[in-house]
PDB file of N, CA and C in Angstrom:
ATOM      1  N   UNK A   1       0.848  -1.169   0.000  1.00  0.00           N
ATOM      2  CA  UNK A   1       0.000   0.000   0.000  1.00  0.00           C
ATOM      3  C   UNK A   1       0.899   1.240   0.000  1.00  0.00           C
ATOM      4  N   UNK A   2       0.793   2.817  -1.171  1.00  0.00           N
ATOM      5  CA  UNK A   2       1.718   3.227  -0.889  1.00  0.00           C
ATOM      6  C   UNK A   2       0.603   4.734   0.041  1.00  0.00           C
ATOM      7  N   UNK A   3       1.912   5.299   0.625  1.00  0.00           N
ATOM      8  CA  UNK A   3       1.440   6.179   1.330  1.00  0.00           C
ATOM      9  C   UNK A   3       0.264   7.542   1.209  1.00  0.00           C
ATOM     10  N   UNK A   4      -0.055   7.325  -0.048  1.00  0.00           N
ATOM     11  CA  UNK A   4      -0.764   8.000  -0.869  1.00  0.00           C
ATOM     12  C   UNK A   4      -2.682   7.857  -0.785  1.00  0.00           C
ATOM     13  N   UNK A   5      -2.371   6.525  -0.195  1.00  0.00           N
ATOM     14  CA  UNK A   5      -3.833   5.857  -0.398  1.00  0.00           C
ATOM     15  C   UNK A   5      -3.969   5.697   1.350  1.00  0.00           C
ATOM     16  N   UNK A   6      -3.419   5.854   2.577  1.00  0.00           N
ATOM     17  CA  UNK A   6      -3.503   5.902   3.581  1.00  0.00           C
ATOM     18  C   UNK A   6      -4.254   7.007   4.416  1.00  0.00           C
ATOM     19  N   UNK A   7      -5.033   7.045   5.082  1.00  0.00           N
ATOM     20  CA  UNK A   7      -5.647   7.916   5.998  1.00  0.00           C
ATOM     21  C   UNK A   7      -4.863   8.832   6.827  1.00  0.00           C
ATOM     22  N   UNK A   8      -5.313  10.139   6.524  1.00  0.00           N
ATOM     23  CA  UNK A   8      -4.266  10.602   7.820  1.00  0.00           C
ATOM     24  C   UNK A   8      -5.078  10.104   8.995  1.00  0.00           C
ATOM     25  N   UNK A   9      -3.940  10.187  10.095  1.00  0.00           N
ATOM     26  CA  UNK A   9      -4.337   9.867  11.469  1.00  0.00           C
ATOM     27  C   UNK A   9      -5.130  10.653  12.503  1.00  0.00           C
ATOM     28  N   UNK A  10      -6.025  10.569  13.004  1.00  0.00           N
ATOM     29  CA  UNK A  10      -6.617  11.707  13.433  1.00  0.00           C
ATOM     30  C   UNK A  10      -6.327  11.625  14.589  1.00  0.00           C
ATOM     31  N   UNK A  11      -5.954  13.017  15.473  1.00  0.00           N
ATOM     32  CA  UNK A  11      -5.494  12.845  16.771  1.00  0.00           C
ATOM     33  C   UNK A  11      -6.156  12.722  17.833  1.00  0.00           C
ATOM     34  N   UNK A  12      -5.139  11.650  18.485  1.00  0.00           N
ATOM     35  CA  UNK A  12      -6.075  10.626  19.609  1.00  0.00           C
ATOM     36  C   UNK A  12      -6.317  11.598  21.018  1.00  0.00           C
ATOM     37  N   UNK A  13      -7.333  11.508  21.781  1.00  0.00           N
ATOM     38  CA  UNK A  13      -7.163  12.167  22.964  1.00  0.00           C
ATOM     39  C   UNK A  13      -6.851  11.139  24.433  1.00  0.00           C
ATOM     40  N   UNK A  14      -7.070  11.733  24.962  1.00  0.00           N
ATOM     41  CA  UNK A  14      -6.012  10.897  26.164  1.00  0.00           C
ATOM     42  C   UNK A  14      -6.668  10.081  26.791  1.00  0.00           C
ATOM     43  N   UNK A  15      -6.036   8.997  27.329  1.00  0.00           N
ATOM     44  CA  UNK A  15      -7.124   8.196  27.424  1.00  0.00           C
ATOM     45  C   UNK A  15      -6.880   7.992  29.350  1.00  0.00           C
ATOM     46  N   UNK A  16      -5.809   8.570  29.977  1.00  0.00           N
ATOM     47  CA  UNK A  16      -6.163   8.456  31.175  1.00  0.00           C
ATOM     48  C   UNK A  16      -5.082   9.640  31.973  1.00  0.00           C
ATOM     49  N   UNK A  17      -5.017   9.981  33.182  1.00  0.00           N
ATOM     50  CA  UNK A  17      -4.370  10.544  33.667  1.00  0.00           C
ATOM     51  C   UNK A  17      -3.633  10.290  34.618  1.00  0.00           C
ATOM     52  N   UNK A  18      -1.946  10.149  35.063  1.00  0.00           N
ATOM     53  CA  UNK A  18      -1.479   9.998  36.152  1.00  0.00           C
ATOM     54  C   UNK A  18      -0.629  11.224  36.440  1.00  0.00           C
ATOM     55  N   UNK A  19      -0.300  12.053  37.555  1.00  0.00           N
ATOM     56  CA  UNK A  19       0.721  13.004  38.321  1.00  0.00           C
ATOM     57  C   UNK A  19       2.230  12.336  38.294  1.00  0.00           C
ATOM     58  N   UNK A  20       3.079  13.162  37.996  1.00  0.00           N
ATOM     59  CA  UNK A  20       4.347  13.149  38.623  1.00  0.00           C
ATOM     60  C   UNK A  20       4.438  14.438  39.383  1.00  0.00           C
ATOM     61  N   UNK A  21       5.114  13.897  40.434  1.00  0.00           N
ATOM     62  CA  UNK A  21       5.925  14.694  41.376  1.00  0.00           C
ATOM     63  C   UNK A  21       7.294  14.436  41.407  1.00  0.00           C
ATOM     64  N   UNK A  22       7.915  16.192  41.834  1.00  0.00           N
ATOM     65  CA  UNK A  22       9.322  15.951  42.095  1.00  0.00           C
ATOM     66  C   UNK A  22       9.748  16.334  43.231  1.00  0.00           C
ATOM     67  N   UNK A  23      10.865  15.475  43.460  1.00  0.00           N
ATOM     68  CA  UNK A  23      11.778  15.146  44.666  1.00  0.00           C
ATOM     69  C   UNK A  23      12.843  15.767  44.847  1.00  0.00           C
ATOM     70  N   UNK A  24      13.209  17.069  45.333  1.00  0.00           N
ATOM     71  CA  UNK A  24      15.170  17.344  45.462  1.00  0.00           C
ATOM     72  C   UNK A  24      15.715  15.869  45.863  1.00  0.00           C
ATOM     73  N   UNK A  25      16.622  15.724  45.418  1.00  0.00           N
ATOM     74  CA  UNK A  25      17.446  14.629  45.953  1.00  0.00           C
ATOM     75  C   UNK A  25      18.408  15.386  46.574  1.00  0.00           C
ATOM     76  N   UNK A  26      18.389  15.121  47.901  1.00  0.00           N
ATOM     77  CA  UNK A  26      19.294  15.835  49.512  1.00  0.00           C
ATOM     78  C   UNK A  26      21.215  16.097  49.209  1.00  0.00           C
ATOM     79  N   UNK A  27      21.400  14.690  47.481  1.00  0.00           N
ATOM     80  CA  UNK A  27      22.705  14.867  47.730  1.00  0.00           C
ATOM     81  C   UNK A  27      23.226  15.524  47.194  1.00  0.00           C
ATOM     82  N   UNK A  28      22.054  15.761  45.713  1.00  0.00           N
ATOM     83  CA  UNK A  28      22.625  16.483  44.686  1.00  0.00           C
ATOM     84  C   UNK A  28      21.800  17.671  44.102  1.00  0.00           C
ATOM     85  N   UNK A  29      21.155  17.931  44.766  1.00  0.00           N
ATOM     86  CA  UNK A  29      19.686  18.828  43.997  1.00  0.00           C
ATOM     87  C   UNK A  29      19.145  18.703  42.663  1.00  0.00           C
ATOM     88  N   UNK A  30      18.960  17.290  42.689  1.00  0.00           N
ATOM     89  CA  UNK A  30      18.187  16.753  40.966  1.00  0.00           C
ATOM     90  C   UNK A  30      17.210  16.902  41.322  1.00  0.00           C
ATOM     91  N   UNK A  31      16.042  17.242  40.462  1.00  0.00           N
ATOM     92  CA  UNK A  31      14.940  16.906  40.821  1.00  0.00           C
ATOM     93  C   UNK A  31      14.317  15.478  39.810  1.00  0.00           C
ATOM     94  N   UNK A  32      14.420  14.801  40.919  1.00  0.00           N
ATOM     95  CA  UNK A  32      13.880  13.212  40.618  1.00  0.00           C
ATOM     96  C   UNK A  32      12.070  13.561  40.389  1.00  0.00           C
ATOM     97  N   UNK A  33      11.750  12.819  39.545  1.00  0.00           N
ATOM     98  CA  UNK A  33      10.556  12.877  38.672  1.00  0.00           C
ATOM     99  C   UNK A  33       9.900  11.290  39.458  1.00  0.00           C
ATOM    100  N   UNK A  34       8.545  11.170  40.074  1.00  0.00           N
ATOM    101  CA  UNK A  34       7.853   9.945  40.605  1.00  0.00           C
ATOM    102  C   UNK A  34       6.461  10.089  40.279  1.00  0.00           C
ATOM    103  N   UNK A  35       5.933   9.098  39.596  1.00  0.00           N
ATOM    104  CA  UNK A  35       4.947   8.758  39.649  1.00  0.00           C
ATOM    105  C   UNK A  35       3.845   8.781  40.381  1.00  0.00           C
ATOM    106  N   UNK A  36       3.364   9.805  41.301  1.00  0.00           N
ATOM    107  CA  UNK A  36       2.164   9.963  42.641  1.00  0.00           C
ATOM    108  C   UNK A  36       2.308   8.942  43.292  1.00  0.00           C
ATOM    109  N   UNK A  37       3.695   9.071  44.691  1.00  0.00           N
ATOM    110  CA  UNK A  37       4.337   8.153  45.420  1.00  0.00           C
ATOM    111  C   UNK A  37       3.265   7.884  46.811  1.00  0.00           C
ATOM    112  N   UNK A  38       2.515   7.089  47.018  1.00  0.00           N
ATOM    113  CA  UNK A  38       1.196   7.311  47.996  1.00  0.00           C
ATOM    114  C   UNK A  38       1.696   6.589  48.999  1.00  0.00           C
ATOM    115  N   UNK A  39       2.775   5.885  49.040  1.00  0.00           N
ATOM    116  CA  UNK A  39       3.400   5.156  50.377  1.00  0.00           C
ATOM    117  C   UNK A  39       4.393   5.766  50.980  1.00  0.00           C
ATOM    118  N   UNK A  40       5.119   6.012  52.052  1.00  0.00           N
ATOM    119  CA  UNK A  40       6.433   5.665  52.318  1.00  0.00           C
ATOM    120  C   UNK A  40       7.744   5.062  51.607  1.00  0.00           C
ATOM    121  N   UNK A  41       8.701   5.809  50.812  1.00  0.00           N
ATOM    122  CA  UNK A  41       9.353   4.721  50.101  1.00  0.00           C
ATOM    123  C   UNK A  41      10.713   5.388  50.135  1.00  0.00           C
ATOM    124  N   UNK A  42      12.000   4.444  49.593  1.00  0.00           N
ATOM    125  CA  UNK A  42      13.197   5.113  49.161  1.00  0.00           C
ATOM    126  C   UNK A  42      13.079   5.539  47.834  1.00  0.00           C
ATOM    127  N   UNK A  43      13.576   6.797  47.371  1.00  0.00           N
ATOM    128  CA  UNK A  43      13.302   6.849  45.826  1.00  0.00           C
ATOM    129  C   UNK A  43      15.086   7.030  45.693  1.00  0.00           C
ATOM    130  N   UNK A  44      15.149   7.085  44.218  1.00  0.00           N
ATOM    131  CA  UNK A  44      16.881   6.893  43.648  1.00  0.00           C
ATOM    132  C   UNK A  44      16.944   7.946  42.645  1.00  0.00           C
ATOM    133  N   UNK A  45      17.899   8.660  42.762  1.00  0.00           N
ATOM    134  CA  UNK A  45      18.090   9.389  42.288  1.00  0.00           C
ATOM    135  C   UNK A  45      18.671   9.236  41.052  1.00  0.00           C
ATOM    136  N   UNK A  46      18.081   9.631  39.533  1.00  0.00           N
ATOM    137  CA  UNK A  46      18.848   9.192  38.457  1.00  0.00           C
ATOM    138  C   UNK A  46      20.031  10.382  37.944  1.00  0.00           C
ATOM    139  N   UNK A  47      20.615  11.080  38.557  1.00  0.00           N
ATOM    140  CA  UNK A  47      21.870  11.430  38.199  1.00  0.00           C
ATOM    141  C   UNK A  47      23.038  11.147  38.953  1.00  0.00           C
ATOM    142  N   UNK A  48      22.714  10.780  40.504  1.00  0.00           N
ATOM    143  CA  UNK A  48      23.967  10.365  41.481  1.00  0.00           C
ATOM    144  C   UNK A  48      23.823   9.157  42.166  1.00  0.00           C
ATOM    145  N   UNK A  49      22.962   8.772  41.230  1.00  0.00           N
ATOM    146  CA  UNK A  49      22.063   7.171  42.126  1.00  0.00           C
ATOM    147  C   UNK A  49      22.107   6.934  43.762  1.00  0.00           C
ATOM    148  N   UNK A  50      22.069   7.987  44.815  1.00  0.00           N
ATOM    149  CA  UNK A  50      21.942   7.757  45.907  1.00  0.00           C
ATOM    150  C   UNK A  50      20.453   7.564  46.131  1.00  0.00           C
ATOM    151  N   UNK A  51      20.194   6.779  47.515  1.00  0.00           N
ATOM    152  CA  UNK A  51      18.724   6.700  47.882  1.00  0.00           C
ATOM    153  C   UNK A  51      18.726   7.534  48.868  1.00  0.00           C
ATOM    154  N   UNK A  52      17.162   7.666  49.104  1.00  0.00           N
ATOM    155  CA  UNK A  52      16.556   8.630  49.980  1.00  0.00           C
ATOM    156  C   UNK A  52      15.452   8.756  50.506  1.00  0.00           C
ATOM    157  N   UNK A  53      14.622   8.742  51.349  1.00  0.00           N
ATOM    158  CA  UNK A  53      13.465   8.777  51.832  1.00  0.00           C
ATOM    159  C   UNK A  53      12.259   9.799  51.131  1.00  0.00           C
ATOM    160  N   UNK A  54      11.140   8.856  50.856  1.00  0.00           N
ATOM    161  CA  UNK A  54      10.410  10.233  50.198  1.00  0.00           C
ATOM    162  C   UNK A  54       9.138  10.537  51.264  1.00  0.00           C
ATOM    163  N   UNK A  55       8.360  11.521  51.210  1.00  0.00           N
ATOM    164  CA  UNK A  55       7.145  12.143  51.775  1.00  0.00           C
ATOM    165  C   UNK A  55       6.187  11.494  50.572  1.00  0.00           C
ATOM    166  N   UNK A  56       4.734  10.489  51.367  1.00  0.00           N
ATOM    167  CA  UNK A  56       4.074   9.995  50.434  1.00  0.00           C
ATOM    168  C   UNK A  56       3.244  11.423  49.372  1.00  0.00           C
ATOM    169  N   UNK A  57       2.626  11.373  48.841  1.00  0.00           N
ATOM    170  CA  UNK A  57       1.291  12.276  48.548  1.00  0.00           C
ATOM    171  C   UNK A  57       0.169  11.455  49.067  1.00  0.00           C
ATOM    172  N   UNK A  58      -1.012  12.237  49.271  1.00  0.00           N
ATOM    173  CA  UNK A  58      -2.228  12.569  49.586  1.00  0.00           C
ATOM    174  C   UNK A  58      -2.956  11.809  48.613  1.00  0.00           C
ATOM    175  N   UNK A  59      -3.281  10.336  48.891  1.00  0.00           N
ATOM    176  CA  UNK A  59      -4.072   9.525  48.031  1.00  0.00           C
ATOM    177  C   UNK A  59      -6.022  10.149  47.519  1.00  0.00           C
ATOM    178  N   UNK A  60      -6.090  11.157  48.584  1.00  0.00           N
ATOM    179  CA  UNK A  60      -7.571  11.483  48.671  1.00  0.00           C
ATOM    180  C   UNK A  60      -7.131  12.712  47.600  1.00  0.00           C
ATOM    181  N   UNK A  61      -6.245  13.574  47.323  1.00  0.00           N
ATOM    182  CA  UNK A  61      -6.077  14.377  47.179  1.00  0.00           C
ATOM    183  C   UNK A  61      -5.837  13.929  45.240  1.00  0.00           C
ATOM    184  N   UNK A  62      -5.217  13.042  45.422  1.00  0.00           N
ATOM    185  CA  UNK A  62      -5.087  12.726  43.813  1.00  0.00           C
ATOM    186  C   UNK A  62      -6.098  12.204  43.046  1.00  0.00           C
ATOM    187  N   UNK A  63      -6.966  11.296  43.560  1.00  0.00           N
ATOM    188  CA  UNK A  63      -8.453  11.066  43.532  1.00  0.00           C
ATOM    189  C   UNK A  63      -9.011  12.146  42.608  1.00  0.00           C
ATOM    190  N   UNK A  64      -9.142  13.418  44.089  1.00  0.00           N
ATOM    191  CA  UNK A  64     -10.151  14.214  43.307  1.00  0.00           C
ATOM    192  C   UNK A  64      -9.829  15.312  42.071  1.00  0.00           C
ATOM    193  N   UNK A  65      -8.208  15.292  41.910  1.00  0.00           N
ATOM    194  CA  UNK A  65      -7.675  15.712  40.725  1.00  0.00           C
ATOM    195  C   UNK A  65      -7.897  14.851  39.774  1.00  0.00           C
ATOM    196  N   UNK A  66      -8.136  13.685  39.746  1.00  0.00           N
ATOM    197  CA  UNK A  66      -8.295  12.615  38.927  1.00  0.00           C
ATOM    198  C   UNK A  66      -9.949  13.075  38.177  1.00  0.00           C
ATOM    199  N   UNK A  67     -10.826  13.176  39.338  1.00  0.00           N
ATOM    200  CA  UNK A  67     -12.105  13.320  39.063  1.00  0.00           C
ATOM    201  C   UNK A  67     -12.221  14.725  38.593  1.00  0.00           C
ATOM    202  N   UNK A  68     -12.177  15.855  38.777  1.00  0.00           N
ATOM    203  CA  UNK A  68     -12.311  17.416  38.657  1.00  0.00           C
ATOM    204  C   UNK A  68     -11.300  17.122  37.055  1.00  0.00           C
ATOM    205  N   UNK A  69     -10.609  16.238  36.570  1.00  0.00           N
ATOM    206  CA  UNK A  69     -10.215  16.506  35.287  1.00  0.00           C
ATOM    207  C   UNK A  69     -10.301  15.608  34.772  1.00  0.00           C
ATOM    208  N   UNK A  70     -11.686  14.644  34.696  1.00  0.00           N
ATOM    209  CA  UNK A  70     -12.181  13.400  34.284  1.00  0.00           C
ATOM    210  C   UNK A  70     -11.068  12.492  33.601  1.00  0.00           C
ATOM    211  N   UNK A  71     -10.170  12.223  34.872  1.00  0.00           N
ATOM    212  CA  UNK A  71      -9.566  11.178  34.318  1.00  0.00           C
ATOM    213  C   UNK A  71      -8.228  11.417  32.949  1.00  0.00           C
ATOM    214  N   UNK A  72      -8.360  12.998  32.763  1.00  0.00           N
ATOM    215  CA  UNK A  72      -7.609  13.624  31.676  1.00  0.00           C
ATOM    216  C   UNK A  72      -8.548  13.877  30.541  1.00  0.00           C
ATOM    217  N   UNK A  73      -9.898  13.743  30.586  1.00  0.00           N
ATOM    218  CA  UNK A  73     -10.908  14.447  29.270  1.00  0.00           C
ATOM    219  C   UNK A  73     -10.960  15.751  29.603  1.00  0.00           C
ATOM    220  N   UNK A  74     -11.186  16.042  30.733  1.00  0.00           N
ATOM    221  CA  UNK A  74     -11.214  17.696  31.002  1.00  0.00           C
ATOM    222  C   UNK A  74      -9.927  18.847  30.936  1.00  0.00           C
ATOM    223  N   UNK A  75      -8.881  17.945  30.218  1.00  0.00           N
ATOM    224  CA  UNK A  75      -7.933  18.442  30.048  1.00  0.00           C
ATOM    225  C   UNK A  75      -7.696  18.724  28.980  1.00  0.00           C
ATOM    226  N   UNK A  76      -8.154  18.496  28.092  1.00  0.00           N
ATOM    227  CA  UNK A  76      -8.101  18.606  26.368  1.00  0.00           C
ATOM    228  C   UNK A  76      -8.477  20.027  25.794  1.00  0.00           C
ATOM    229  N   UNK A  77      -7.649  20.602  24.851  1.00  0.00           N
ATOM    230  CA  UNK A  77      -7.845  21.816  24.482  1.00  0.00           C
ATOM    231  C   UNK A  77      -8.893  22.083  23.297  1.00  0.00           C
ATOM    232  N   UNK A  78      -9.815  22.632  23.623  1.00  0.00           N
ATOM    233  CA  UNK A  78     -10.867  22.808  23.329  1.00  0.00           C
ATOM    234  C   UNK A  78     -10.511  23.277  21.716  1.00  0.00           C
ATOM    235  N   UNK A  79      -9.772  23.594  21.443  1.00  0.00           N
ATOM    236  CA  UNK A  79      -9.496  24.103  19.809  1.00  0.00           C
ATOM    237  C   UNK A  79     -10.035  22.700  19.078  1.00  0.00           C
ATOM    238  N   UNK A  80      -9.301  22.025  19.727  1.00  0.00           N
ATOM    239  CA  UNK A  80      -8.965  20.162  19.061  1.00  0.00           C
ATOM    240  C   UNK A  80     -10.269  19.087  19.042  1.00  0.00           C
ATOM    241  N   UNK A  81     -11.447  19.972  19.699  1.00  0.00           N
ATOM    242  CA  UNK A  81     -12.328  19.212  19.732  1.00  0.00           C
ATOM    243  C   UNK A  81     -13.625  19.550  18.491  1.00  0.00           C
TER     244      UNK A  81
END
């Protein structure tokens, strides 16, 4: 099939939402990038690979960011729709 006879692609919207948060790392001042850390954990630092203790986030709190931006539909720029 050559490229000629192909559909353009129409752009997809998002299909879910997760937070990162960042971390100073104490040894080096990176800021380490985590996934909405909801436990107690060591996180690692990817430029000096030391570990370190993190502060969880607020599981109730990500919830309702989750909900107030449906999941990432309420995030979509209205031009595109």
């Amino acid at each position: 099939m050559s490229s000629r006879n192909k559909k353009p692609l129409a752009p997809v919207k998002p299909a879910g939402l997760e937070m990162i948060f960042f971390y100073g790392c104490p040894h080096c001042s990176h800021r380490v990038p985590l996934l909405a850390p909801t436990q107690p954990a060591m996180a690692q630092c990817d430029a000096c690979a030391q570990h370190f203790p993190i502060v969880p986030v607020d599981e109730k709190t990500l919830r309702f960011m989750k909900t107030m931006l449906a999941n990432g539909r309420a995030g979509i720029d209205p031009d595109f729709m």
